[in-house]
C-alpha atoms as a PDB file:
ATOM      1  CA  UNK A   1     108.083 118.807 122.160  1.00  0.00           C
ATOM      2  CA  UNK A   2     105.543 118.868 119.458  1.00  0.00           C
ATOM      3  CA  UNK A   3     106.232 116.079 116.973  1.00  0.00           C
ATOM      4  CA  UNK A   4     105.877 119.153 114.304  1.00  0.00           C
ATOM      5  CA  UNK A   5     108.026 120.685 115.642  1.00  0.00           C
ATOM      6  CA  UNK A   6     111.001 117.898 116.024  1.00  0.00           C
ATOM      7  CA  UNK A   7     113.242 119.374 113.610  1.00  0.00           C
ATOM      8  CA  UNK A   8     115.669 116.356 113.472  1.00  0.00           C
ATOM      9  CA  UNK A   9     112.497 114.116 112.252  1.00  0.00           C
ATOM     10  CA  UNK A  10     111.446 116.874 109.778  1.00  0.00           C
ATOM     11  CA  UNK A  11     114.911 116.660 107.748  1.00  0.00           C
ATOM     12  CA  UNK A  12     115.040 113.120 107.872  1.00  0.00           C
ATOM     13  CA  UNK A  13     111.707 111.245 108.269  1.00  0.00           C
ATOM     14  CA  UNK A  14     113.323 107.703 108.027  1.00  0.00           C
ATOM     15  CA  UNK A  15     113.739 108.427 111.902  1.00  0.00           C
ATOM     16  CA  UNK A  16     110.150 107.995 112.560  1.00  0.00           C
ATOM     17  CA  UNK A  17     110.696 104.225 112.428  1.00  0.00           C
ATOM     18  CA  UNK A  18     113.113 104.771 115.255  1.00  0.00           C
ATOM     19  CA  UNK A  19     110.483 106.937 116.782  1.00  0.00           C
ATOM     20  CA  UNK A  20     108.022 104.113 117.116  1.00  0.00           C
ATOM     21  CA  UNK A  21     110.277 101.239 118.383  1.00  0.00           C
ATOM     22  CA  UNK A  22     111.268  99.550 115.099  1.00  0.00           C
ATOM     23  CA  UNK A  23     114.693  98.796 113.043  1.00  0.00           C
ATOM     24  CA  UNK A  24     114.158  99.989 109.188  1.00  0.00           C
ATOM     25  CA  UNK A  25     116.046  97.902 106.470  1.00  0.00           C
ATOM     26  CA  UNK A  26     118.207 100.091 104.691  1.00  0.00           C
ATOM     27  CA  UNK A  27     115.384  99.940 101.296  1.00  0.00           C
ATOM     28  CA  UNK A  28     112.366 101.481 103.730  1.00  0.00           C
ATOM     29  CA  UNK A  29     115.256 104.016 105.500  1.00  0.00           C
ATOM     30  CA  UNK A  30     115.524 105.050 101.504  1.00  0.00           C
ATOM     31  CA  UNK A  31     111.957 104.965 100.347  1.00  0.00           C
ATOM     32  CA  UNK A  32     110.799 106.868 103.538  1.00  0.00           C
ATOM     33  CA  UNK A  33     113.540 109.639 102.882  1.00  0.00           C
ATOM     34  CA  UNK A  34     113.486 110.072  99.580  1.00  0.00           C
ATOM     35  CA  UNK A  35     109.643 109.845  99.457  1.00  0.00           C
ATOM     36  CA  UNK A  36     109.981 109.368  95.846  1.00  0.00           C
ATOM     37  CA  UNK A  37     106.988 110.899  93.521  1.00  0.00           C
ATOM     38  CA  UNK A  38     106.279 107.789  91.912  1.00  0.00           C
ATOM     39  CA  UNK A  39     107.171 104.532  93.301  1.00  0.00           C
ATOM     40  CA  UNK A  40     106.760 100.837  92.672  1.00  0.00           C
ATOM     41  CA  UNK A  41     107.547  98.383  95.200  1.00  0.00           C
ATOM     42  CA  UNK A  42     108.093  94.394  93.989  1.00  0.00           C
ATOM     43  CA  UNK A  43     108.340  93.255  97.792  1.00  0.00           C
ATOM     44  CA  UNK A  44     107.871  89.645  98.675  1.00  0.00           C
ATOM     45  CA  UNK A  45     105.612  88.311 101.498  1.00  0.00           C
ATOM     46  CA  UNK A  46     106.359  89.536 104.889  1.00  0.00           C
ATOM     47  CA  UNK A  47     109.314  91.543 103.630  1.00  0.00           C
ATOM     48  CA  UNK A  48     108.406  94.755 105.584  1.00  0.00           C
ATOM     49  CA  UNK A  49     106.681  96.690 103.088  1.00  0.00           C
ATOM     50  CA  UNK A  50     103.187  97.740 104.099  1.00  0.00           C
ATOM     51  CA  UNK A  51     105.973  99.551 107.456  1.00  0.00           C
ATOM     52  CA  UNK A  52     107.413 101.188 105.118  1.00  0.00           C
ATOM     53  CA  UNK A  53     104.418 102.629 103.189  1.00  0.00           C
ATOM     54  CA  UNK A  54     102.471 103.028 106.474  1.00  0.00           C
ATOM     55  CA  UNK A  55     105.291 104.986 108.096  1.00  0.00           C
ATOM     56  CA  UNK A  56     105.792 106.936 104.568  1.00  0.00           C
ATOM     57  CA  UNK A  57     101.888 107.676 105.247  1.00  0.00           C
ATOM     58  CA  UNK A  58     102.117 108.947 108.604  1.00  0.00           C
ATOM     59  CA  UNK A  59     105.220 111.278 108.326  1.00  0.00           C
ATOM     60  CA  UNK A  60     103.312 113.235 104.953  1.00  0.00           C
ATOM     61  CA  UNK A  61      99.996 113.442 107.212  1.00  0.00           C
ATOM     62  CA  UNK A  62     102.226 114.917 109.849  1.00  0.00           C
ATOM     63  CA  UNK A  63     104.619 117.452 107.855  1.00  0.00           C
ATOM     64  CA  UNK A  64     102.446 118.579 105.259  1.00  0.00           C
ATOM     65  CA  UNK A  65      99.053 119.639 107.384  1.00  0.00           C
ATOM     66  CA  UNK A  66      96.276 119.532 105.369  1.00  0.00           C
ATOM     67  CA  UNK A  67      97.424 116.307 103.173  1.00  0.00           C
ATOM     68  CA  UNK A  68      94.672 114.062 101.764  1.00  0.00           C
ATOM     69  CA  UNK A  69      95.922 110.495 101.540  1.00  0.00           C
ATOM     70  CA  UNK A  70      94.479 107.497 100.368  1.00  0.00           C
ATOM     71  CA  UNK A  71      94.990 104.039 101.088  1.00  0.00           C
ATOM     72  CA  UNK A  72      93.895 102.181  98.471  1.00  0.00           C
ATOM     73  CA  UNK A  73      93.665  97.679  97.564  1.00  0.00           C
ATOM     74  CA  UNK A  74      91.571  95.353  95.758  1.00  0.00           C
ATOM     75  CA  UNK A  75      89.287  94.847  98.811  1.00  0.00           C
ATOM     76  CA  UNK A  76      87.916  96.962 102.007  1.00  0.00           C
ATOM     77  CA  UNK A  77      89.753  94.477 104.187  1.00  0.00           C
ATOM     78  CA  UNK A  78      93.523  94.791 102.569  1.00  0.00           C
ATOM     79  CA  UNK A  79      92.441  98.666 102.967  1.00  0.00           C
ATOM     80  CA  UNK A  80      91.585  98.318 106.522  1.00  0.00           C
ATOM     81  CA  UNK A  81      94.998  96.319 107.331  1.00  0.00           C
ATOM     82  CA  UNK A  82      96.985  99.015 105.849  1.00  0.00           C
ATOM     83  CA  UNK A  83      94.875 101.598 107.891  1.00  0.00           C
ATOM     84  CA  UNK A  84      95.160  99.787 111.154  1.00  0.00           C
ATOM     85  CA  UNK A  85      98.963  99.400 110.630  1.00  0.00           C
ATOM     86  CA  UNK A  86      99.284 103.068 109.994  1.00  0.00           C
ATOM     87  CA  UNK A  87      96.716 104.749 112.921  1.00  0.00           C
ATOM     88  CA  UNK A  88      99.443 102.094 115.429  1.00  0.00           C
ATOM     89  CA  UNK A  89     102.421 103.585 114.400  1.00  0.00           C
ATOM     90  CA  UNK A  90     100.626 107.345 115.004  1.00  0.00           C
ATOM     91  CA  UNK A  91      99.641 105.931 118.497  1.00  0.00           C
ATOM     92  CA  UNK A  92     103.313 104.944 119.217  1.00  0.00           C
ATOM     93  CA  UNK A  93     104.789 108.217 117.833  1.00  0.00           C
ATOM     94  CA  UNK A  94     105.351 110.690 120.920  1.00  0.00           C
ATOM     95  CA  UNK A  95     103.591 114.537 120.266  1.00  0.00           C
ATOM     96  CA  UNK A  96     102.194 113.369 116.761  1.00  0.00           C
ATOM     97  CA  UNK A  97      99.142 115.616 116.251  1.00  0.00           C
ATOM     98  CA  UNK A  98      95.424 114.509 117.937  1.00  0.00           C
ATOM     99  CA  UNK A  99      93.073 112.304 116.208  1.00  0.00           C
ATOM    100  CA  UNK A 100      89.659 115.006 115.763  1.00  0.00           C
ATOM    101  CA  UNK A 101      87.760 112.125 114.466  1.00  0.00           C
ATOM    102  CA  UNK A 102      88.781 108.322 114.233  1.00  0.00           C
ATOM    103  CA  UNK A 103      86.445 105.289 112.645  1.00  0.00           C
ATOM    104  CA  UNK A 104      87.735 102.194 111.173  1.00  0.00           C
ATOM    105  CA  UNK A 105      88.733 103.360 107.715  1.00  0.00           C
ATOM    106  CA  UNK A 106      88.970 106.973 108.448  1.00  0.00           C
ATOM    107  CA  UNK A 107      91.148 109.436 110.946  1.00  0.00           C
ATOM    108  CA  UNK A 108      91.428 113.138 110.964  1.00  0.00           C
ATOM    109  CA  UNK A 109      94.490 114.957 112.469  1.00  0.00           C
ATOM    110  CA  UNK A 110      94.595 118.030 114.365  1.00  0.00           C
ATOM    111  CA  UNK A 111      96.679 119.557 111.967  1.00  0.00           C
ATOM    112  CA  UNK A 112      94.191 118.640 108.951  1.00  0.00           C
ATOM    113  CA  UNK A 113      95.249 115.982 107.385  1.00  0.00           C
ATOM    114  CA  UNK A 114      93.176 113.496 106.297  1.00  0.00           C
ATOM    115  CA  UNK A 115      94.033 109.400 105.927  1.00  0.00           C
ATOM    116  CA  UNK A 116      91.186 107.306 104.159  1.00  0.00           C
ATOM    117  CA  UNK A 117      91.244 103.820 103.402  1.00  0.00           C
ATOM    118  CA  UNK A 118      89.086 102.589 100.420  1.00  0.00           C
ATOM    119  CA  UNK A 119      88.646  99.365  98.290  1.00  0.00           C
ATOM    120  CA  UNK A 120      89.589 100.104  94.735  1.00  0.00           C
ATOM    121  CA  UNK A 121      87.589  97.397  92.890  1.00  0.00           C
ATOM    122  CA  UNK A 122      85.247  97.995  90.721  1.00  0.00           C
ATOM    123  CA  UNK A 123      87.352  99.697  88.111  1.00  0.00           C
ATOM    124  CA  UNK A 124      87.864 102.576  90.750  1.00  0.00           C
ATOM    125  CA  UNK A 125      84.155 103.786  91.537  1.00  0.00           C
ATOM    126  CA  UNK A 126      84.700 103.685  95.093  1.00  0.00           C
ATOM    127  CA  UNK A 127      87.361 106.180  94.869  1.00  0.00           C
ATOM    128  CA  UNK A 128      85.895 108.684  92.583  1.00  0.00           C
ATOM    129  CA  UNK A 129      85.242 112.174  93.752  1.00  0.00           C
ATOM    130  CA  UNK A 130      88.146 112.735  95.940  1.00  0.00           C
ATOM    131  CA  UNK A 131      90.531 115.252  94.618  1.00  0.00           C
ATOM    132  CA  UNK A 132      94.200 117.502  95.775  1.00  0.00           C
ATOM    133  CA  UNK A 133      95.185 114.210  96.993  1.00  0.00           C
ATOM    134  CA  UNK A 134      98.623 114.266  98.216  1.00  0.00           C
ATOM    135  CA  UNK A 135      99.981 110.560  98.773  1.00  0.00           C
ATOM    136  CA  UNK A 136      98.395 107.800  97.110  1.00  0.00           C
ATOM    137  CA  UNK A 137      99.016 103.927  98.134  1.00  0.00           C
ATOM    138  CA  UNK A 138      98.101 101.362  96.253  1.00  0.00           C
ATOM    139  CA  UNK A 139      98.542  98.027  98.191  1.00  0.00           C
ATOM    140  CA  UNK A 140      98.339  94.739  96.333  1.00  0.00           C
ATOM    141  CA  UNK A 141      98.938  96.885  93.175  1.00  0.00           C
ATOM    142  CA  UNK A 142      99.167  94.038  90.864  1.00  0.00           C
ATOM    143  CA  UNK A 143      95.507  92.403  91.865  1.00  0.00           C
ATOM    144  CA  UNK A 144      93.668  95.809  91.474  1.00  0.00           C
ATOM    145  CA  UNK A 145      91.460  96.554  88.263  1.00  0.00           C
ATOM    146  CA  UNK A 146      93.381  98.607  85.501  1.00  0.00           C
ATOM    147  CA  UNK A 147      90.131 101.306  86.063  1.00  0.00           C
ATOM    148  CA  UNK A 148      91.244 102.102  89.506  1.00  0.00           C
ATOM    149  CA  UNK A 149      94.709 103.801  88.201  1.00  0.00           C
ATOM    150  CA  UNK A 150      92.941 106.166  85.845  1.00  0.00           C
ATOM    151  CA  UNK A 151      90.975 107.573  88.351  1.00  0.00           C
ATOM    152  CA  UNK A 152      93.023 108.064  90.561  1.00  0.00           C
ATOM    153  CA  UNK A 153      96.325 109.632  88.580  1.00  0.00           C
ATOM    154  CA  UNK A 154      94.081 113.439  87.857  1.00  0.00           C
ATOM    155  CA  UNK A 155      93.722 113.260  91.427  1.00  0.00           C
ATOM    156  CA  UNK A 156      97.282 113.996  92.242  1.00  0.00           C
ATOM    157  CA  UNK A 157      97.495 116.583  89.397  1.00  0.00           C
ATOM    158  CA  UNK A 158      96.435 119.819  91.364  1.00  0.00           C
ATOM    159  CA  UNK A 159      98.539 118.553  94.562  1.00  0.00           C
ATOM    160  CA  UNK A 160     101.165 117.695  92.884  1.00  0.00           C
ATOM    161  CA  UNK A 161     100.525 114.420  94.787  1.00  0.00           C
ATOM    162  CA  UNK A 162     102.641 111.054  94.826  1.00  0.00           C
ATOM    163  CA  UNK A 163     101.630 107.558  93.743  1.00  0.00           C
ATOM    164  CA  UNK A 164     103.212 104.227  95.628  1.00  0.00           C
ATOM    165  CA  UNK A 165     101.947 101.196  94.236  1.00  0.00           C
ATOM    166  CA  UNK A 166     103.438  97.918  96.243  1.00  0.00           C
ATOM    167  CA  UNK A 167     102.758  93.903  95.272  1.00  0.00           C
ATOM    168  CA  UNK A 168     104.099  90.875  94.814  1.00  0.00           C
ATOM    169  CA  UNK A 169     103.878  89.641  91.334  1.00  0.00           C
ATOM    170  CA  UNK A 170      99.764  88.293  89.602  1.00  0.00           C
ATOM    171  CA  UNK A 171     101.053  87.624  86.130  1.00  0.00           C
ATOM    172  CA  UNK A 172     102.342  89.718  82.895  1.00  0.00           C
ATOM    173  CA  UNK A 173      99.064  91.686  82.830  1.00  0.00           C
ATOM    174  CA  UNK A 174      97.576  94.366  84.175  1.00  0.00           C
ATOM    175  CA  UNK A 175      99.017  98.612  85.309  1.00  0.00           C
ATOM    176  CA  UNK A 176     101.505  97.058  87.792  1.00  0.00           C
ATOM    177  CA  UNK A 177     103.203  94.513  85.480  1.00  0.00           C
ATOM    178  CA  UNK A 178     103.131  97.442  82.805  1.00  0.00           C
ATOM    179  CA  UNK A 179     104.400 100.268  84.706  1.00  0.00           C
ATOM    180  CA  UNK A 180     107.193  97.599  86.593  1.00  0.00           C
ATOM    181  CA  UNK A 181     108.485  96.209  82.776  1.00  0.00           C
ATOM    182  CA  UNK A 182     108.327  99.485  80.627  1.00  0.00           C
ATOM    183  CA  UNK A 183     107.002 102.473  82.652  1.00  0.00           C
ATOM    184  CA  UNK A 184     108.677 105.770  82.771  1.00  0.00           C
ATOM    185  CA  UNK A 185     109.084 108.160  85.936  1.00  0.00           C
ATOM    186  CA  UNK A 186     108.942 105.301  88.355  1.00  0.00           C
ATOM    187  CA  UNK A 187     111.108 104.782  91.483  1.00  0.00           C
ATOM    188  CA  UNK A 188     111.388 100.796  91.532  1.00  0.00           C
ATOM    189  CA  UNK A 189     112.352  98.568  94.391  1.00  0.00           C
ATOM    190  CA  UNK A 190     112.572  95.070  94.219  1.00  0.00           C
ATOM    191  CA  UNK A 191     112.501  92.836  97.426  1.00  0.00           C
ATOM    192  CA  UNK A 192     112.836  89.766  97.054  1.00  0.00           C
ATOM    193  CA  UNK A 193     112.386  87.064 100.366  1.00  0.00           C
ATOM    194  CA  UNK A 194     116.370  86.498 100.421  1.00  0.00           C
ATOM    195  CA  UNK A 195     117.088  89.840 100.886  1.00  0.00           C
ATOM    196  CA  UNK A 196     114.732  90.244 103.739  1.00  0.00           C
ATOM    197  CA  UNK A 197     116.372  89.206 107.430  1.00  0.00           C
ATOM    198  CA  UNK A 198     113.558  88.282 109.104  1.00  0.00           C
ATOM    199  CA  UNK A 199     112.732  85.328 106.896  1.00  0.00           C
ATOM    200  CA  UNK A 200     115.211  82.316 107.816  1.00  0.00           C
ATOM    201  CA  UNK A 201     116.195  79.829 104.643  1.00  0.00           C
ATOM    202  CA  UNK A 202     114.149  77.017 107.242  1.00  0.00           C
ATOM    203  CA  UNK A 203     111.103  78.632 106.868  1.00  0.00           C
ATOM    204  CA  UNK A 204     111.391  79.646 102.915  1.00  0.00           C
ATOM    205  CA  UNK A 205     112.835  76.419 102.374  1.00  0.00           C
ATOM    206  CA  UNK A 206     109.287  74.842 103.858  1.00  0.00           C
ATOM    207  CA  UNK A 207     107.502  77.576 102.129  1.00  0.00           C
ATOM    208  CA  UNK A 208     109.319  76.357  98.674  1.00  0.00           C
ATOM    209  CA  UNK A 209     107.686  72.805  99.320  1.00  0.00           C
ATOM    210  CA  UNK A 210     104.573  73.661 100.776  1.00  0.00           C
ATOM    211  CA  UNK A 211     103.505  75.982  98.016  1.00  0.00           C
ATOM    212  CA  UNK A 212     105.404  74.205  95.101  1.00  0.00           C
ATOM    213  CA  UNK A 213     108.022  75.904  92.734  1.00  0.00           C
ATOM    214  CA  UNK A 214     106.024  78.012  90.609  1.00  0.00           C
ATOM    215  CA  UNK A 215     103.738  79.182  93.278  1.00  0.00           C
ATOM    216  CA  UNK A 216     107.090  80.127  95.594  1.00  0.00           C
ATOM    217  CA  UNK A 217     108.618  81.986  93.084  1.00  0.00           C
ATOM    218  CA  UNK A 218     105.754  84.562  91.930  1.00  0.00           C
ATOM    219  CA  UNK A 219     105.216  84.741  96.250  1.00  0.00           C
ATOM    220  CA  UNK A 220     109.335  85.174  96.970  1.00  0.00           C
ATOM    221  CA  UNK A 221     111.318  85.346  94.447  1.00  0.00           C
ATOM    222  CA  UNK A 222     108.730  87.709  92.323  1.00  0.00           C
ATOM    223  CA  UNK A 223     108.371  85.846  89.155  1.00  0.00           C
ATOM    224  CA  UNK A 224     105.950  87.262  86.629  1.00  0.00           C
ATOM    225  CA  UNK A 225     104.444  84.195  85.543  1.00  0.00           C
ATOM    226  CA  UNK A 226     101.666  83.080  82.828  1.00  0.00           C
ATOM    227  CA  UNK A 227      98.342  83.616  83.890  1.00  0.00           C
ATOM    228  CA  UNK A 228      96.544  80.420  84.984  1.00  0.00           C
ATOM    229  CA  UNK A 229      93.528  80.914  83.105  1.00  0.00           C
ATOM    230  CA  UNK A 230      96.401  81.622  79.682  1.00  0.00           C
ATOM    231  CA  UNK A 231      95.791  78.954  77.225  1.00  0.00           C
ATOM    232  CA  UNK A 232      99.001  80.180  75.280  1.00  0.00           C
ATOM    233  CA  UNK A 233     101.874  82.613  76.960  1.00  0.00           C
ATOM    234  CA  UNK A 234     101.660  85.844  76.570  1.00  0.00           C
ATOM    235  CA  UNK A 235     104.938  85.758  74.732  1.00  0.00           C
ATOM    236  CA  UNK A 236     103.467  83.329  71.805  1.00  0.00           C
ATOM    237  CA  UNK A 237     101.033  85.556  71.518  1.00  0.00           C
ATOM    238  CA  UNK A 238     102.781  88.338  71.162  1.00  0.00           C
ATOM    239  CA  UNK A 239     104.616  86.332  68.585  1.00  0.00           C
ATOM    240  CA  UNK A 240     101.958  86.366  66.406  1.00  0.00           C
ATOM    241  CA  UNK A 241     101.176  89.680  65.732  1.00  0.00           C
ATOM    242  CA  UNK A 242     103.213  91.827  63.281  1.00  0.00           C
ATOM    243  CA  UNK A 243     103.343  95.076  61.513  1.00  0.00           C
ATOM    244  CA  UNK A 244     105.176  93.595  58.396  1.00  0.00           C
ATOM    245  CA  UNK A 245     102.757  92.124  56.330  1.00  0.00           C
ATOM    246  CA  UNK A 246     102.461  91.855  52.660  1.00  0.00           C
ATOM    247  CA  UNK A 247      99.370  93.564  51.372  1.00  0.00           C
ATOM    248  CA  UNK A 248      96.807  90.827  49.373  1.00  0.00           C
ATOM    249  CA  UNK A 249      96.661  93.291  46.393  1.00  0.00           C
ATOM    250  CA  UNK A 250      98.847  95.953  44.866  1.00  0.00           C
END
């Protein structure tokens, strides 16, 4: 049977992890049923979530024919990862639709969809003049260059397209750290490395040592910390700004 035509996987796509030999966590089950509109994912290392964005991917390429989606990171390589991960779930998933052209950031699907990877530096020039896009994932969110996000938000407008955005923590700056601490319409998940089952307290425990406390927690425990470069925190900063200030003259 035609994977677009497996009914059971149609009204609930969290089986296509099943489908392609792997055990979800009950967060990627969620995210991949719900496929939430706009979504933020504070995930720490190796806690499963470029699966569950990759498998999100593949079931919109497959149900909704014609989708554009776009992978999108700081760099060509993150993209490519993503990509990669993605293009070997579709060969593991039985009577998904043909490849009609394949490349290494590129595949088309028989049934018209479309799944690009792209690097999104340079304030989001690479990424300009696609448009109707209907899933857009934005790996490493928190590393990417503020630019990127205004280009690509009109490009869901028309589709009525969704926006994931997944990181671990790069300081209190930047669209990520915004959108996570006071954004509106957003689906959040937060992962952090206890909550994962495939990483054992030995190995954190090393990881804690190796990479030092502050280091560990922005990687696993998702700590939005200080910029290094910061000579002052962002919070004495903010300190020193106010609205209620006596005028010099009357």
């Amino acid at each position: 049977m035609l994977i677009a035509q497996d009914l059971a996987l149609a009204l609930d796509p969290a089986l296509i992890g099943e489908r392609v030999g792997l055990t979800l966590d009950p967060w990627q089950a969620t995210l991949i049923r719900e496929q939430p509109r706009r979504a933020l994912l504070l995930c720490s290392r190796q806690s499963g979530k470029s699966t569950a964005t990759a498998l999100l991917a593949l079931h919109v390429a497959i149900f909704q024919p014609g989708a554009l989606i776009l992978l999108l990171s700081p760099s060509q390589r993150q993209s490519q990862e993503l990509f990669r991960t993605l293009m070997l779930y579709h060969g593991k998933l039985a009577g998904a639709p043909t490849l009609t052209a394949e490349s290494l950031l590129r595949a088309e699907l028989a049934n018209g969809s479309r799944i690009i990877a792209l690097p999104g530096g340079g304030e989001g020039k690479t990424v300009r003049g696609y448009s109707a896009v209907k899933l857009a994932v934005v790996d490493e969110a928190a590393r990417c260059e503020d630019g990127l996000f205004s280009v690509v938000r009109p490009m869901l407008g028309t589709s009525d397209g969704s926006l994931v955005m997944l990181s671990t923590p790069a300081g209190r700056r930047g669209e990520f750290h915004r959108a996570w601490v006071e954004g509106e319409g957003w689906t959040r998940v937060r992962i952090p490395a206890s909550a994962c089952p495939r990483l054992s307290p030995e190995f954190l425990a090393e990881e804690r040592r190796e990479l030092g406390a502050m280091r560990y927690s922005e990687e696993y425990e998702l700590a939005f910390l200080e910029p290094d470069e910061s000579v002052f925190p962002t919070t004495m900063i903010d300190r020193a700004f106010t609205t209620d200030v006596r005028p010099l003259w009357s």
